[in-house]
C-alpha atoms as a PDB file:
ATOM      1  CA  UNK A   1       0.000   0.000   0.000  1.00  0.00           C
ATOM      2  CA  UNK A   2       1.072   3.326  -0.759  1.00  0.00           C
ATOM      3  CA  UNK A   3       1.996   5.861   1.527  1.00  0.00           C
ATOM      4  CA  UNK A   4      -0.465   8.732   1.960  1.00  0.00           C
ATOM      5  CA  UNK A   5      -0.944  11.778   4.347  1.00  0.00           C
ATOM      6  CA  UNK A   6      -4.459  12.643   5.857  1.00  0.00           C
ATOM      7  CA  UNK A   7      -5.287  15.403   8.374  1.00  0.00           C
ATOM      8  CA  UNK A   8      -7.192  14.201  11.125  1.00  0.00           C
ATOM      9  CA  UNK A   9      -8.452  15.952  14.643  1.00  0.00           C
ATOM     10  CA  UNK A  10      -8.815  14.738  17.750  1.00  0.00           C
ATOM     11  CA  UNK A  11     -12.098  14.529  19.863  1.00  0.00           C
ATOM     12  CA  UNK A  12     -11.012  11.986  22.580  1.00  0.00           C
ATOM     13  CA  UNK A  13      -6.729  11.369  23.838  1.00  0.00           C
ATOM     14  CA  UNK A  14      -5.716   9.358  26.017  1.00  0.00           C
ATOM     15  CA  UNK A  15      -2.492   8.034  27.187  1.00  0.00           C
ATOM     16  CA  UNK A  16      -2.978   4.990  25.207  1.00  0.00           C
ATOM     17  CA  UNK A  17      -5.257   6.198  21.920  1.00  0.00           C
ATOM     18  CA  UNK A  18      -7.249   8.667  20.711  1.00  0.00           C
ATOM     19  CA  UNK A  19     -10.598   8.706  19.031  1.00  0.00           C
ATOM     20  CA  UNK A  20     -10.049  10.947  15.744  1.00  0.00           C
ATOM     21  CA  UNK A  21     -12.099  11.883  12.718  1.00  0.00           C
ATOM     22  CA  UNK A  22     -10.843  11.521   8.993  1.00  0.00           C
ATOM     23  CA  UNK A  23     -11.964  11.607   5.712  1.00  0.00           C
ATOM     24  CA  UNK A  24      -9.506   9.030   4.517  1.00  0.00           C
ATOM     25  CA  UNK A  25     -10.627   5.614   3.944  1.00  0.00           C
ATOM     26  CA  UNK A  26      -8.856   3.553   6.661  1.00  0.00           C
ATOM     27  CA  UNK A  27      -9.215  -0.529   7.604  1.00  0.00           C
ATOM     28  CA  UNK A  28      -9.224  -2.165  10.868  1.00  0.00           C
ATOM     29  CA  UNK A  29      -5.861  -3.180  12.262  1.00  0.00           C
ATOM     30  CA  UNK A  30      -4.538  -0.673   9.663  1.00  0.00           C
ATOM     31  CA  UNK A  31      -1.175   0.432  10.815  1.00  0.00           C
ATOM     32  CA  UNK A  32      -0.338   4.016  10.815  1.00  0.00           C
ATOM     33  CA  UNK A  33       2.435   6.660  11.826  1.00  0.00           C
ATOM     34  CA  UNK A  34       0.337   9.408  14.116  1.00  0.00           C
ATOM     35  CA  UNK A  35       1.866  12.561  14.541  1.00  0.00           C
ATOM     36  CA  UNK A  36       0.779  15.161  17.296  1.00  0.00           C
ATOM     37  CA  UNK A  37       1.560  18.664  15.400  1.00  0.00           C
ATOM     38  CA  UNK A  38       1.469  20.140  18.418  1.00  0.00           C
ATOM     39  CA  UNK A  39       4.350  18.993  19.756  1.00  0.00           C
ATOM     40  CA  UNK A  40       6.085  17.497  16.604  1.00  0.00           C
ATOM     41  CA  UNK A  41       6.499  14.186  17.946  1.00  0.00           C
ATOM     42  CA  UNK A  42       4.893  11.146  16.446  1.00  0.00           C
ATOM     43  CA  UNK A  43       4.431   7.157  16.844  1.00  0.00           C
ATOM     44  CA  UNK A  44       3.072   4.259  15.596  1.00  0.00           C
ATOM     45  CA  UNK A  45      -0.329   3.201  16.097  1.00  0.00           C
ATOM     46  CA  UNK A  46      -3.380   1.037  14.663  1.00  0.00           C
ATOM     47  CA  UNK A  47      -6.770   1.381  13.839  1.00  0.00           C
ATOM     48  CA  UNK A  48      -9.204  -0.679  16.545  1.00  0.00           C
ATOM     49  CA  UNK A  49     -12.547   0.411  15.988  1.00  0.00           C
ATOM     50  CA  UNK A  50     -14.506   2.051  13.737  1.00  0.00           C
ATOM     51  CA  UNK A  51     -17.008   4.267  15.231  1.00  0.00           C
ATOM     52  CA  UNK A  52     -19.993   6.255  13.062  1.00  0.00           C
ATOM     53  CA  UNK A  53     -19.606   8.584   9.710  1.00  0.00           C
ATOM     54  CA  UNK A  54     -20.079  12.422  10.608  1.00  0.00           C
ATOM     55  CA  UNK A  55     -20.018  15.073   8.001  1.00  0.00           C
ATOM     56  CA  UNK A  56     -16.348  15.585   8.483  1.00  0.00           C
ATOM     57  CA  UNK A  57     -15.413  11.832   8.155  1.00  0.00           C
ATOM     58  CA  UNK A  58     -15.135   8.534   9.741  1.00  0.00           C
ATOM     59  CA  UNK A  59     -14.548   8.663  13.554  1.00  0.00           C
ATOM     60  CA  UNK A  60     -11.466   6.193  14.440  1.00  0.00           C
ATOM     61  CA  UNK A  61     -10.027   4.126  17.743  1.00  0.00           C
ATOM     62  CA  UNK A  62      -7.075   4.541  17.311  1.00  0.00           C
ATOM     63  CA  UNK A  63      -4.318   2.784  19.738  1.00  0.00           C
ATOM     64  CA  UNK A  64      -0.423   3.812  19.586  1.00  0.00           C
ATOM     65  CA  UNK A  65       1.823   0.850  19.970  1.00  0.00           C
ATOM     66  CA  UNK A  66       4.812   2.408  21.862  1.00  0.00           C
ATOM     67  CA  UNK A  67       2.712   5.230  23.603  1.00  0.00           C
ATOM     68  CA  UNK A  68       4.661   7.912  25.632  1.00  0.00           C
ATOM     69  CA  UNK A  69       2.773   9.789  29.009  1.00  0.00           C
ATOM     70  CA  UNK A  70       3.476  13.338  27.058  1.00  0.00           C
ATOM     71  CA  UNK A  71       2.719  12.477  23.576  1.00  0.00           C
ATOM     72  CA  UNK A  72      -0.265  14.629  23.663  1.00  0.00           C
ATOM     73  CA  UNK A  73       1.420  16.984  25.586  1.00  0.00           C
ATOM     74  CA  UNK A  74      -0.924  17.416  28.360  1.00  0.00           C
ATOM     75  CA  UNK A  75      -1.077  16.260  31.950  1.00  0.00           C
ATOM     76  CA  UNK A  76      -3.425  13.168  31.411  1.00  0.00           C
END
């Protein structure tokens, strides 16, 4: 599969995942490199659940693999 960037935005973080909503087309267990602009930094992650469509995309589970306390960079 090709490599592609998509813009996504947060509406849940945690210290483990996120819940996010994107217009790209995504899969479950779909690998991905998710990186907080915030901040700059970024990590791997997966898609593990697939929530419902809004008007600005699919909402998305998704959990980082090698998640860091600050990644969001806020006290969570």
């Amino acid at each position: 599969m090709a490599a592609c960037r998509e813009e996504a935005f947060t509406r849940v973080v945690g210290p483990y995942g996120c819940l996010v909503v994107i217009r790209a087309s995504l899969e479950l267990e779909q690998a991905l490199r998710i990186v907080n602009l915030a901040t700059s930094e970024s990590n791997s992650a997966i898609t593990v659940w697939k929530g419902h469509e809004r008007p600005d995309g699919w909402e998305w589970g998704i959990e980082l693999i090698h998640p860091t306390m600050d990644f969001w960079g806020l006290e969570l």
